[in-house]
N, C-alpha and C. Protein backbone atom coordinates (compact mmCIF):
# COMPACT_ATOMS: atom_id res chain seq x y z
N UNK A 1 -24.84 166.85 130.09
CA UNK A 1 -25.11 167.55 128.83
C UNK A 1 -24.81 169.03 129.01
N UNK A 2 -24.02 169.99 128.05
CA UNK A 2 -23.61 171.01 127.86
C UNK A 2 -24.51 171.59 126.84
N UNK A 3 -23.95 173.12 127.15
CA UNK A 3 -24.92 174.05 125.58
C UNK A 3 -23.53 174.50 124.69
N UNK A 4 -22.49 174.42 124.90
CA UNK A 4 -21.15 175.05 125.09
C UNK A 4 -20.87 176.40 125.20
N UNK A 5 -21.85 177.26 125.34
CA UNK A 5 -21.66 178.67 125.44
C UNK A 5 -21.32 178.55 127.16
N UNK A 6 -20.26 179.73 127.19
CA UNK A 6 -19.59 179.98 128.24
C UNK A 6 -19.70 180.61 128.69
N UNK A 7 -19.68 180.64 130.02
CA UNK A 7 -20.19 181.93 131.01
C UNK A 7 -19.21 181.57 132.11
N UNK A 8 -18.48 180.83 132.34
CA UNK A 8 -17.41 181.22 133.39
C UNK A 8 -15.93 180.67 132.86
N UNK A 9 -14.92 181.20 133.80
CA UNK A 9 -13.57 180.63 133.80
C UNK A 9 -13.25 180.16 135.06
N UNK A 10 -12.19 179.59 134.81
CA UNK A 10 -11.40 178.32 135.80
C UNK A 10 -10.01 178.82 136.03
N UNK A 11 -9.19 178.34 137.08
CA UNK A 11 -7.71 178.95 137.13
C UNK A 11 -7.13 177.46 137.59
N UNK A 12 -6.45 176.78 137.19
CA UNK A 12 -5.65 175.46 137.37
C UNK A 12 -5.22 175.91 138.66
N UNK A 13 -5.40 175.11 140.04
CA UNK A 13 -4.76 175.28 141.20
C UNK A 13 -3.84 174.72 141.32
N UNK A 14 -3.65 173.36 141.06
CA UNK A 14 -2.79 172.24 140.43
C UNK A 14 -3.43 170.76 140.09
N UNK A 15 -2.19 170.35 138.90
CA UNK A 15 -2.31 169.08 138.53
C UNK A 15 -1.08 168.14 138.89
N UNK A 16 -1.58 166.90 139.21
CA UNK A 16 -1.03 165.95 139.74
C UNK A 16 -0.92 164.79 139.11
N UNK A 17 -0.06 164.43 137.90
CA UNK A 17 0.55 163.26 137.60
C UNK A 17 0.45 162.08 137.80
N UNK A 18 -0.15 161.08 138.19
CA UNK A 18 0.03 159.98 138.65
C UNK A 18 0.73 158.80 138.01
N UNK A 19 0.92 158.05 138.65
CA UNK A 19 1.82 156.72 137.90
C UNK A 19 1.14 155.69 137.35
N UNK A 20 0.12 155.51 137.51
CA UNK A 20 -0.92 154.30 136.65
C UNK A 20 -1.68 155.33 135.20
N UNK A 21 -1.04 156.68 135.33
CA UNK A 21 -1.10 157.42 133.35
C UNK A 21 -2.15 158.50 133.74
N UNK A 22 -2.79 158.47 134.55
CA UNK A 22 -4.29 159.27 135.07
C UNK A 22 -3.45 160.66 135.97
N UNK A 23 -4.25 161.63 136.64
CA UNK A 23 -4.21 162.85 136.69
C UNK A 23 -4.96 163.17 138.13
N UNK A 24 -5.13 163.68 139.05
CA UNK A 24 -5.78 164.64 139.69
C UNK A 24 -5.77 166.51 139.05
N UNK A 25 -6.58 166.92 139.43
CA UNK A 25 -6.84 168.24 138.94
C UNK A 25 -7.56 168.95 139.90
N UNK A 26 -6.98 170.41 139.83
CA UNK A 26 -7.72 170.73 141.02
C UNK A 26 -7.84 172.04 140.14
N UNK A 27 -9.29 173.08 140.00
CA UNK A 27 -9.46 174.01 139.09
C UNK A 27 -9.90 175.48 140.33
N UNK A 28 -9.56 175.77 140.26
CA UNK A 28 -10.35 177.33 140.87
C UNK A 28 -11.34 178.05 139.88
N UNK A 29 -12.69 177.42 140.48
CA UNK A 29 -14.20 177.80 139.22
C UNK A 29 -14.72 178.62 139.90
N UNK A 30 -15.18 179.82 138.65
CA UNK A 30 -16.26 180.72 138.57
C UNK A 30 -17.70 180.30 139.03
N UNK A 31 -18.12 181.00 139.65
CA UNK A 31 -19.82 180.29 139.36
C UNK A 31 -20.09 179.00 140.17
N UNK A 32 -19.23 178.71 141.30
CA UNK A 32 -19.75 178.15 142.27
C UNK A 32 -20.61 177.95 142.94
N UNK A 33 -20.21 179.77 143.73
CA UNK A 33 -21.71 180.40 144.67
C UNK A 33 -22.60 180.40 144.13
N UNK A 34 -23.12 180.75 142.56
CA UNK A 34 -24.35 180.69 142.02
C UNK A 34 -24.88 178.89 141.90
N UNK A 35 -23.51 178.54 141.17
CA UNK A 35 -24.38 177.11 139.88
C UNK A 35 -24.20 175.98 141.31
N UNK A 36 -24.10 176.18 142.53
CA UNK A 36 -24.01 175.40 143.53
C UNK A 36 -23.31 173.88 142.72
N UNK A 37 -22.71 173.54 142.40
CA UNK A 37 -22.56 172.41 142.30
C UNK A 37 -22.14 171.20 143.35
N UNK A 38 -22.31 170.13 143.72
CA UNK A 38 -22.05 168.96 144.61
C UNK A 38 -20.83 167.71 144.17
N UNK A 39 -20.39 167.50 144.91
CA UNK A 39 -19.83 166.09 144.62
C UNK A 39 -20.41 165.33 143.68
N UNK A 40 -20.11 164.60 142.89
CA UNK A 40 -20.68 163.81 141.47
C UNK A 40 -21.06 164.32 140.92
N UNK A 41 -21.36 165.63 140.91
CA UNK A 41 -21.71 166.41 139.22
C UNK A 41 -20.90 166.41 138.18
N UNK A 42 -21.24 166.49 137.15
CA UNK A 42 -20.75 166.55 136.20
C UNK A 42 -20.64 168.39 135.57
N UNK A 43 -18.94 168.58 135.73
CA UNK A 43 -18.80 170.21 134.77
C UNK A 43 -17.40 169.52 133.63
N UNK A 44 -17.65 170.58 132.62
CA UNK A 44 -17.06 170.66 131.44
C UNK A 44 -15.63 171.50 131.65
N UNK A 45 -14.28 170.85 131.82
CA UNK A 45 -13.38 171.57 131.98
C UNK A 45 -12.53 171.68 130.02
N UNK A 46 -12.90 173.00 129.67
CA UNK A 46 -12.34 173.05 128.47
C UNK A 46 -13.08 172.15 127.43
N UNK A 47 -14.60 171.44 127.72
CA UNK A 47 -15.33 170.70 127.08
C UNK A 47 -14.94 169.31 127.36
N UNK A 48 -14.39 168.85 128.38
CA UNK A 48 -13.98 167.73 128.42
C UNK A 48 -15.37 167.96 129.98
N UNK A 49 -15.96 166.42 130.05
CA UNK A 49 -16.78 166.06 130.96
C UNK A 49 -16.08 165.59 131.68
N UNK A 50 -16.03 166.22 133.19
CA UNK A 50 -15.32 165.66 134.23
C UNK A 50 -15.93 165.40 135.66
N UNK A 51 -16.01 164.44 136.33
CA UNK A 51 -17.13 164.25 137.77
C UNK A 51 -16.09 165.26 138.94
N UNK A 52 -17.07 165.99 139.72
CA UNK A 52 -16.09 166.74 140.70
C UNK A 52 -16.35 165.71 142.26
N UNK A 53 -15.25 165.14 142.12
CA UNK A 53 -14.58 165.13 143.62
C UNK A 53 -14.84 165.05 144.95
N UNK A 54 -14.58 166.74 145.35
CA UNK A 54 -14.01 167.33 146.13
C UNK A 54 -14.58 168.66 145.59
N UNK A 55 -15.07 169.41 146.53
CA UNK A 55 -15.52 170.60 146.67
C UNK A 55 -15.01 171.57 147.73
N UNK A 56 -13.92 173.05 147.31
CA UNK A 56 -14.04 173.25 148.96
C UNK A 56 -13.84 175.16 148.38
N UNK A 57 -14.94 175.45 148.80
CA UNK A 57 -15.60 177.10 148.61
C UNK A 57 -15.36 176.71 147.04
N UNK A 58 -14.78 177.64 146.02
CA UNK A 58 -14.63 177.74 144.76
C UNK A 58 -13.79 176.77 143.96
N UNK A 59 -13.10 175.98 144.99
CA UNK A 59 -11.90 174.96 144.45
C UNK A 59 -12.65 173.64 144.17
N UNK A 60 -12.56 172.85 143.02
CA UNK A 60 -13.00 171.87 142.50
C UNK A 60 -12.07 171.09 142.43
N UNK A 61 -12.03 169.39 142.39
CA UNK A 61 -10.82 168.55 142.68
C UNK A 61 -11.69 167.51 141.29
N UNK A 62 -10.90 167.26 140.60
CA UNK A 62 -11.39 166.42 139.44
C UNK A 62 -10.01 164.74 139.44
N UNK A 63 -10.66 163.54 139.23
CA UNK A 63 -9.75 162.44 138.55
C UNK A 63 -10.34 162.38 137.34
N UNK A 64 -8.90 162.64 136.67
CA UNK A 64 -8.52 162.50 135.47
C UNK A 64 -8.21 161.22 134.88
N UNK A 65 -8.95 159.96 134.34
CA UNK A 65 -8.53 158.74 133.96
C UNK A 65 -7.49 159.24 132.43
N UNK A 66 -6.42 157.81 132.36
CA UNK A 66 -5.31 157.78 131.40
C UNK A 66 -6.17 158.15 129.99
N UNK A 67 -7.34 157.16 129.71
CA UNK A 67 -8.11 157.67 128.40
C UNK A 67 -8.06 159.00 128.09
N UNK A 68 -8.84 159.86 128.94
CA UNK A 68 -9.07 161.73 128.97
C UNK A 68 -7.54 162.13 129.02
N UNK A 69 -6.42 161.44 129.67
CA UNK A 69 -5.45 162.58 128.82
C UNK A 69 -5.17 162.08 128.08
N UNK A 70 -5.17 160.80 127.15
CA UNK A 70 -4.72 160.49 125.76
C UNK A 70 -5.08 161.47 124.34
N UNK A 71 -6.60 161.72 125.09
CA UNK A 71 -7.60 162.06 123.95
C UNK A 71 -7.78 163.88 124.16
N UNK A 72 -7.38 164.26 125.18
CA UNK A 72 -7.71 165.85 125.51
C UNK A 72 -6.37 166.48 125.68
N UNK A 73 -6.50 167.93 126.04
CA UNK A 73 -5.44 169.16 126.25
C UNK A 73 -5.11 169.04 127.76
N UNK A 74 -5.79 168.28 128.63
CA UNK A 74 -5.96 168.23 130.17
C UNK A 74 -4.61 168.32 130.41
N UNK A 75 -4.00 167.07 129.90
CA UNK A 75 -2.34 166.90 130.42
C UNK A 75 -1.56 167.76 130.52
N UNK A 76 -1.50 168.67 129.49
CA UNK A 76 -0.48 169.96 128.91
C UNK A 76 -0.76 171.07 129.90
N UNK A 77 -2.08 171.12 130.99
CA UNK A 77 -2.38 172.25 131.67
C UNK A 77 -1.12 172.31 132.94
N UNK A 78 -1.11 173.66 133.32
CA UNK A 78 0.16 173.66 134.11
C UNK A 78 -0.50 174.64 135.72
N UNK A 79 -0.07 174.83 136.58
CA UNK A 79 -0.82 175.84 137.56
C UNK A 79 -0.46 176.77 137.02
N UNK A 80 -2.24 177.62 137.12
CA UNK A 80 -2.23 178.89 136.68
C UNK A 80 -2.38 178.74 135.58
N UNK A 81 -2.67 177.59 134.63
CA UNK A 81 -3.14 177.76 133.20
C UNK A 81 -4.91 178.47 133.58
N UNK A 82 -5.57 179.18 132.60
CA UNK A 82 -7.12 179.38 132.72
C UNK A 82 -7.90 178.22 131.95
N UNK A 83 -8.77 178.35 132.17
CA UNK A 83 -9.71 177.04 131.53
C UNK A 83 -11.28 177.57 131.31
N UNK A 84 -11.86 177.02 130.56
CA UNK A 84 -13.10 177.29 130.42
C UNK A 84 -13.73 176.51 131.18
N UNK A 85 -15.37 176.50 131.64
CA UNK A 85 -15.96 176.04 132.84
C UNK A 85 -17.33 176.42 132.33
N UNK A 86 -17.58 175.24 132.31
CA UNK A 86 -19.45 175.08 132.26
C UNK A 86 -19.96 174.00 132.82
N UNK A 87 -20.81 174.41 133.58
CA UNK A 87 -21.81 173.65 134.58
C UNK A 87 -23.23 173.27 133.79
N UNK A 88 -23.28 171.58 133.97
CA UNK A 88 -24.29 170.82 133.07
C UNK A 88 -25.30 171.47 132.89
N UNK A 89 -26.39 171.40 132.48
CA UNK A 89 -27.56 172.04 131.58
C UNK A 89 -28.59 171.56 132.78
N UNK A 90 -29.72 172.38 133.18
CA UNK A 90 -30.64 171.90 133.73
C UNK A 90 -31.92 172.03 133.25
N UNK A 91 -32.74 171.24 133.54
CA UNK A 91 -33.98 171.78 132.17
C UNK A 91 -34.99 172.52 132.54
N UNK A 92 -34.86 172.91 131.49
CA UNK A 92 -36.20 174.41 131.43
C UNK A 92 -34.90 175.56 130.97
N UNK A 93 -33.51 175.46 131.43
CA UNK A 93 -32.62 175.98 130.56
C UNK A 93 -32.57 176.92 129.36
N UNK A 94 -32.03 177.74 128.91
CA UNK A 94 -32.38 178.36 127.24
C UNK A 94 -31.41 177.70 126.79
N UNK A 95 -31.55 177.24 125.45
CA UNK A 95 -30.83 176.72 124.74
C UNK A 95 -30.44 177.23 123.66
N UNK A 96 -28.98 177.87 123.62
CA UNK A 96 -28.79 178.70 123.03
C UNK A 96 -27.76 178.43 121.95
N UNK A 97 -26.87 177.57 122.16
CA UNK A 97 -25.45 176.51 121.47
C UNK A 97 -25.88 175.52 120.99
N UNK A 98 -24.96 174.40 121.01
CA UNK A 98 -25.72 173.10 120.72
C UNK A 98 -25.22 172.08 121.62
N UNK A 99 -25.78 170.79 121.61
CA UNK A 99 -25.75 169.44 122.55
C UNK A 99 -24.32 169.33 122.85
N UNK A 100 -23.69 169.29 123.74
CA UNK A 100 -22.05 169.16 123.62
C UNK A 100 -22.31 168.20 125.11
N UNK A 101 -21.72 166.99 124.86
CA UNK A 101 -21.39 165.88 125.49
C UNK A 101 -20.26 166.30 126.54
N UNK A 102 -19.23 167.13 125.92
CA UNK A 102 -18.14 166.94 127.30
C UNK A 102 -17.79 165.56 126.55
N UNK A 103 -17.53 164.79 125.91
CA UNK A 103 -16.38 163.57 124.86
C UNK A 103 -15.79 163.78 124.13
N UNK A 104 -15.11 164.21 124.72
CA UNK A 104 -13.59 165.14 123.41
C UNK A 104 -13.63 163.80 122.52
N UNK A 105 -13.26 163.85 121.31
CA UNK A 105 -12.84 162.96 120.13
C UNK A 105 -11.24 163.10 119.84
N UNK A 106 -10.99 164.42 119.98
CA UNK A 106 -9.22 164.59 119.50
C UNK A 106 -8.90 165.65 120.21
N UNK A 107 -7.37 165.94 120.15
CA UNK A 107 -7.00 167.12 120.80
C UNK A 107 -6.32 167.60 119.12
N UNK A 108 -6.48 168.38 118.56
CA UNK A 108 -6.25 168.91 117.52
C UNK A 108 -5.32 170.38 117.46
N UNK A 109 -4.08 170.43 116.38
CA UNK A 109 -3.17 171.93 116.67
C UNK A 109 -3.72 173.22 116.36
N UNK A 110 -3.87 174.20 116.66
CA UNK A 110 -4.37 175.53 116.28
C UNK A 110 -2.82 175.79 115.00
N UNK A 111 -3.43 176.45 114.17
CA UNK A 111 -2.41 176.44 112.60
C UNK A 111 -2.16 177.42 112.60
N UNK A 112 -3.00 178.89 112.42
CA UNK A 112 -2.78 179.94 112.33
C UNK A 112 -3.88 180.68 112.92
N UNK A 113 -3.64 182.25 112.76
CA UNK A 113 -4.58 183.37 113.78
C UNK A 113 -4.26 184.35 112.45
N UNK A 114 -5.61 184.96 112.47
CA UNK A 114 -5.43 186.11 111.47
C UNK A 114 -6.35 187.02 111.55
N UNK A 115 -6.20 188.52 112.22
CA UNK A 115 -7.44 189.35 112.34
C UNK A 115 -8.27 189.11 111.34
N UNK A 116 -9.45 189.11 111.36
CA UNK A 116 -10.22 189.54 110.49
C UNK A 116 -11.59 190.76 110.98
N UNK A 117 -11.70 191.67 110.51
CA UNK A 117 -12.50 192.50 110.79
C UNK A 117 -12.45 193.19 112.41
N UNK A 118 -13.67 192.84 113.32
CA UNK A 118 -13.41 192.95 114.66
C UNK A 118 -13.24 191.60 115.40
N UNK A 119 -13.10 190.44 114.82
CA UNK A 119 -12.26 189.53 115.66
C UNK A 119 -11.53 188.67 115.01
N UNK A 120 -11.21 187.66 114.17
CA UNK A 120 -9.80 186.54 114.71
C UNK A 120 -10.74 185.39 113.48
N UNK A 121 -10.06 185.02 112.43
CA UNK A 121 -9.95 183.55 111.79
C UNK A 121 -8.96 182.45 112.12
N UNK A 122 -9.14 181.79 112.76
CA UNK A 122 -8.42 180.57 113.70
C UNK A 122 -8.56 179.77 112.44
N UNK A 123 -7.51 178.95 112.24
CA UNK A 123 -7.68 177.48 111.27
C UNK A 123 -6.84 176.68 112.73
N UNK A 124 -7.04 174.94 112.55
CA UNK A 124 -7.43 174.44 113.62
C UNK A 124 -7.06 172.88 112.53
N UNK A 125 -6.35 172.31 113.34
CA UNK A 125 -6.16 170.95 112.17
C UNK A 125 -7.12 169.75 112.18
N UNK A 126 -7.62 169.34 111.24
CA UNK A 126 -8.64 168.51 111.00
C UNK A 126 -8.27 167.00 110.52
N UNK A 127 -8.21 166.59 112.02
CA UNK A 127 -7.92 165.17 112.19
C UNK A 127 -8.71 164.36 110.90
N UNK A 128 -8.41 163.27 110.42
CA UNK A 128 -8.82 162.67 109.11
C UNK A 128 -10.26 161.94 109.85
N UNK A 129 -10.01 161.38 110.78
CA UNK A 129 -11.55 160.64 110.72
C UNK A 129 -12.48 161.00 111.50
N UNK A 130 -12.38 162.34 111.89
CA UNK A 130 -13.36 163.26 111.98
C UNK A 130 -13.44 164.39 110.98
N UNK A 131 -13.21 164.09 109.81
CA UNK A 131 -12.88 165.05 108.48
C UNK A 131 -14.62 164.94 108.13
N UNK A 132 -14.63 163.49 107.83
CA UNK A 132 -16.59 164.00 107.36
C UNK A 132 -17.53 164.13 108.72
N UNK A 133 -17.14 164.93 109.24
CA UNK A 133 -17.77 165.01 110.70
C UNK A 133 -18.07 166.63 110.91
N UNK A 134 -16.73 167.56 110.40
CA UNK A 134 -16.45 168.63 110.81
C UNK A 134 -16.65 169.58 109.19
N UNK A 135 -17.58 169.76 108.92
CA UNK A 135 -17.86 170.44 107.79
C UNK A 135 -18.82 171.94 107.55
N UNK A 136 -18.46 172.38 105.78
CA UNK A 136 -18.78 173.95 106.30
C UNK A 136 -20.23 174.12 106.76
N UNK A 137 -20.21 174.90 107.63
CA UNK A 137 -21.51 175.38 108.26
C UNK A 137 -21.91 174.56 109.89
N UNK A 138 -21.04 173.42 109.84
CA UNK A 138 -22.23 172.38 110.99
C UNK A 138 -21.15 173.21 112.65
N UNK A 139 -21.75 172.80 112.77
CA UNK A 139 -21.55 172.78 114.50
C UNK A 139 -20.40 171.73 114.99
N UNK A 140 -19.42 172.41 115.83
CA UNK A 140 -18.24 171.64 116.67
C UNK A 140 -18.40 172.61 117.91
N UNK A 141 -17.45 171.74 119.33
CA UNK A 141 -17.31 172.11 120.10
C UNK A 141 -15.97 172.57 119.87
N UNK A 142 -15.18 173.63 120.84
CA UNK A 142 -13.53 173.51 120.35
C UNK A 142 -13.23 174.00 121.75
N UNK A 143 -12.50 173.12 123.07
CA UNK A 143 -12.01 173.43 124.00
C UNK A 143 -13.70 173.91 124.78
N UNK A 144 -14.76 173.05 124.37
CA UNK A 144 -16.02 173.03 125.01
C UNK A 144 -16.81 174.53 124.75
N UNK A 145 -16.34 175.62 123.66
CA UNK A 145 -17.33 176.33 122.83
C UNK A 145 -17.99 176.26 121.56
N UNK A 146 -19.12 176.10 121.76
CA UNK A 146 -20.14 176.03 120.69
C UNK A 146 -19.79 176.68 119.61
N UNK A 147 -19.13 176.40 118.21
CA UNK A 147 -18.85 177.05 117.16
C UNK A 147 -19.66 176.79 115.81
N UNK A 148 -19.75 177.34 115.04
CA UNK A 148 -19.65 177.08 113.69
C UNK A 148 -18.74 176.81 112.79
N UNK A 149 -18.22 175.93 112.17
CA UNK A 149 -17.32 175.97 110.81
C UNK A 149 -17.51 176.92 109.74
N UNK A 150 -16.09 177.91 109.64
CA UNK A 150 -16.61 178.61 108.56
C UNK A 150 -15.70 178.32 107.16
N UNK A 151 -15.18 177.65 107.37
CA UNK A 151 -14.66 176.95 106.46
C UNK A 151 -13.74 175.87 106.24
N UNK A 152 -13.09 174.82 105.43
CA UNK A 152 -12.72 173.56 105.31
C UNK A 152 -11.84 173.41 104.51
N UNK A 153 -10.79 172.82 104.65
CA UNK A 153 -9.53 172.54 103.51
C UNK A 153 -9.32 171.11 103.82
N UNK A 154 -8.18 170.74 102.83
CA UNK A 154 -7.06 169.71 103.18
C UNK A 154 -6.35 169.27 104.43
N UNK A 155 -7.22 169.11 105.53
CA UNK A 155 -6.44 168.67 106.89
C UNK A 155 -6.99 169.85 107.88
N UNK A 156 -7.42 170.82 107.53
CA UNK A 156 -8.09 171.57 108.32
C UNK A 156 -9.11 172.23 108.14
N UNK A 157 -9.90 173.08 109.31
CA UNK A 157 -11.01 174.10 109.41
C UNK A 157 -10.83 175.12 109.64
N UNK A 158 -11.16 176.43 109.58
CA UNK A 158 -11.44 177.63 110.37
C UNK A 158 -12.61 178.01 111.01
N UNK A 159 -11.95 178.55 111.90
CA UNK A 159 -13.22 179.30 112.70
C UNK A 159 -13.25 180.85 112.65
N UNK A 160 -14.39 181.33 112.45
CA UNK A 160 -14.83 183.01 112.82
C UNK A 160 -14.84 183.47 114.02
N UNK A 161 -13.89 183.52 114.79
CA UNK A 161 -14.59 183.98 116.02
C UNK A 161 -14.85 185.47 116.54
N UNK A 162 -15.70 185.56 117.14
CA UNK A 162 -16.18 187.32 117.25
C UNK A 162 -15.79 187.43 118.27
N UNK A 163 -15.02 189.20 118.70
CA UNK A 163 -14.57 189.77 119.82
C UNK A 163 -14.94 189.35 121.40
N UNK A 164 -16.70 188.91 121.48
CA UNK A 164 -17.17 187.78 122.76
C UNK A 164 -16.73 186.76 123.25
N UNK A 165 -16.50 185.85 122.23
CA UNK A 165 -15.43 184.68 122.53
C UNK A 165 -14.17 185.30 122.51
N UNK A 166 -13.51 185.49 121.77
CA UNK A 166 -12.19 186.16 122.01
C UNK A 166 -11.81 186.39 123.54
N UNK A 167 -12.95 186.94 124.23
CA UNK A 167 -12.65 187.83 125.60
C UNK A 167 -13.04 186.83 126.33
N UNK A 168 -14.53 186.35 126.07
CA UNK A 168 -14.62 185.33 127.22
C UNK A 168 -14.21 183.86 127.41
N UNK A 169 -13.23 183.11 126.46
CA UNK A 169 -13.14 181.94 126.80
C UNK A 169 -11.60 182.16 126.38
N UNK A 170 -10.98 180.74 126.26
CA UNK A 170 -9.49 180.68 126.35
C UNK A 170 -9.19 180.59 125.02
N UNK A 171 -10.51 180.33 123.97
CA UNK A 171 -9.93 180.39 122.75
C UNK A 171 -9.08 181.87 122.61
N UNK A 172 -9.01 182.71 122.96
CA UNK A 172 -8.47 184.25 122.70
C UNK A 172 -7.14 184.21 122.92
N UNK A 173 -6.74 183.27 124.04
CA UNK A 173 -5.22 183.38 124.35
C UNK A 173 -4.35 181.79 123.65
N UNK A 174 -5.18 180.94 123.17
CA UNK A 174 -4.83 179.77 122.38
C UNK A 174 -3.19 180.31 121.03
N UNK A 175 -2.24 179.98 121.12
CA UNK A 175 -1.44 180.71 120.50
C UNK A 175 -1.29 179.14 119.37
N UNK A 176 -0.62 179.42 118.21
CA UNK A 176 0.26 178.94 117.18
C UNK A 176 0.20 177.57 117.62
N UNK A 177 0.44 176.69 117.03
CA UNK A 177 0.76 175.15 117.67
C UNK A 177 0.08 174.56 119.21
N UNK A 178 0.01 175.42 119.56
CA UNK A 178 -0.86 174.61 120.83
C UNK A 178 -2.22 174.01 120.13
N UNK A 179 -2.83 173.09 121.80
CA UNK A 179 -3.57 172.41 121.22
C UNK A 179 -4.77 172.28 121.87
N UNK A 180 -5.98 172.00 120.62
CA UNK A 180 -7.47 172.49 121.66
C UNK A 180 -8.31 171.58 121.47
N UNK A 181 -9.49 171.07 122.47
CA UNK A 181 -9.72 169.83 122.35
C UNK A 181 -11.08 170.24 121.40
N UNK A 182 -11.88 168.98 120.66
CA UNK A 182 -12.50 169.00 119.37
C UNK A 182 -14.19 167.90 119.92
N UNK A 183 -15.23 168.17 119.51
CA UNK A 183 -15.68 167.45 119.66
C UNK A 183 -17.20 167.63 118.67
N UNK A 184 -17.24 166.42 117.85
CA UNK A 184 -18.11 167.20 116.83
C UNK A 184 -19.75 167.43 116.75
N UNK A 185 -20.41 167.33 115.99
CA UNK A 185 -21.99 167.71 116.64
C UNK A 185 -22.40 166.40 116.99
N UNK A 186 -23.25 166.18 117.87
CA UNK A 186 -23.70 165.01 118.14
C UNK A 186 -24.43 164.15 116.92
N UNK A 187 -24.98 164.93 116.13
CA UNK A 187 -26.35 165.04 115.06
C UNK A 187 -25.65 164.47 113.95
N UNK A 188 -23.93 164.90 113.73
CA UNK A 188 -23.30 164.90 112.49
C UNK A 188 -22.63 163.68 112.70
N UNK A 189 -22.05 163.26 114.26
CA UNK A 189 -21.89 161.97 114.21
C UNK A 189 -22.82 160.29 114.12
N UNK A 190 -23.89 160.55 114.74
CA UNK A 190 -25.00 159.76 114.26
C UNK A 190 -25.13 159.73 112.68
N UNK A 191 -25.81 160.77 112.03
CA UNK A 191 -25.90 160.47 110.48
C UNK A 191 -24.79 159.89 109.79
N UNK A 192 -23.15 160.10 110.28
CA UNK A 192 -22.35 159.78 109.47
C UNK A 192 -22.55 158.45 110.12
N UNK A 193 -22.44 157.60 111.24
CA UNK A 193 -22.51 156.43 111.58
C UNK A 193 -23.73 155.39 111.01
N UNK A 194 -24.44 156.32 110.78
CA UNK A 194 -25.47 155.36 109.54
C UNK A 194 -25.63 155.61 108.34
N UNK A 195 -25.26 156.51 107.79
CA UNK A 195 -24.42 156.08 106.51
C UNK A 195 -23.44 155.42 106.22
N UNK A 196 -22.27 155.31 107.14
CA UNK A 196 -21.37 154.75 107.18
C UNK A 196 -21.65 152.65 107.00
N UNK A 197 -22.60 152.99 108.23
CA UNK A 197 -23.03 151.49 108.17
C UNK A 197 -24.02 150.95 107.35
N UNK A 198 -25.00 151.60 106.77
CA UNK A 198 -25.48 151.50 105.01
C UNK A 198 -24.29 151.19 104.14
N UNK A 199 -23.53 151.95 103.95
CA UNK A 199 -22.10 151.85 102.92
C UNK A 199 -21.75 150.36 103.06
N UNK A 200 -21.54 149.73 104.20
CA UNK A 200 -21.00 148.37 104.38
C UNK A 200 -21.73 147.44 104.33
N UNK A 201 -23.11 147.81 104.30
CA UNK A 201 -24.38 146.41 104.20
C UNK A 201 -24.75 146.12 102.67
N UNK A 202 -23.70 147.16 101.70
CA UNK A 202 -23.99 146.95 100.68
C UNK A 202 -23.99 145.80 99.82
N UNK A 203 -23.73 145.48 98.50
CA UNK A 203 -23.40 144.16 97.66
C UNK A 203 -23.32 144.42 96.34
N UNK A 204 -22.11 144.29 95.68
CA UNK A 204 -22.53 144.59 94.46
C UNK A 204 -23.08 143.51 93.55
């Protein structure tokens, strides 16, 4: 379990291809020496939940199954891409974001960038069947930061983001057409899944 607010970065050491569709990954993470992490933990690379490996000083070694790159940005990373990096939640924690799983749902295109004020209106394309999922005001993850929706169209969302994010996560350097992984509130997918399944127990 994640809060998605970010407090460290990652540097791709390398990724490794494999032939059965899956990945090795190897990340150079922030916040080692502090967040001690071990073999089988679970950290959030870019909001995607990934078990580490291999540990050796700051270098993290992640397998990447074929599913996670179908569904995430993982694949497209290159050495020396940056990444965002958050280490699971422990309790007694402040909770400051919201519940973020680390289960990407889509990898979705960034549309446009447009100053606004002192930071940046991102629109972000809004996959159809997470369309009643991702609405104005609720909570998404995007590349594993805790956002708000600030607004909703025909196939897409925007986001507000303020000069903090901008600087501290990778949304800041996310350009035109690339692509960022999506994952929606936990809260908003439950309610829609039982409404959804009310809708079908119906009869006229």
């Amino acid at each position: 379990m994640f809060s998605g607010l970010i407090a460290y970065r990652g540097r791709v050491r390398s990724i490794e291809m494999l032939s059965g569709g899956g990945a090795t990954l190897v990340i150079e993470c922030e916040g080692v020496e502090r967040e001690r992490p071990e073999v089988k933990d679970s950290i959030a690379i870019n909001g995607v939940c990934l078990t580490a490996t291999r540990i050796d000083g700051a270098t993290v070694s992640f397998d990447v199954i074929p599913e996670t790159i179908s569904r995430t940005n993982l694949g497209t990373l290159r050495t020396g891409d940056r990444t965002n990096v958050e280490y699971s939640l422990r309790i007694g924690e402040r909770m400051g974001g919201h519940f973020v799983y680390g289960h990407v749902d889509a990898a979705a295109c960034v549309m446009s960038r447009t100053a606004e004020g002192q930071g940046e209106r991102v629109r972000i394309e809004r996959p159809p069947e997470l369309a009643p999922m991702i609405v104005d005001k609720a909570f998404v993850a995007v590349d594993g930061v805790s956002l708000t929706v600030a607004a909703t169209g025909e196939g897409w969302f925007e986001l507000a983001l303020i000069p903090e994010t901008l600087a501290r996560t990778t949304l800041g350097e996310r350009p035109v057409e690339s692509r960022v992984n999506l994952e929606v509130d936990p809260m908003a997918r439950y309610a829609y899944a039982v409404t959804a399944s009310l809708g079908k127990g119906r009869t006229s």
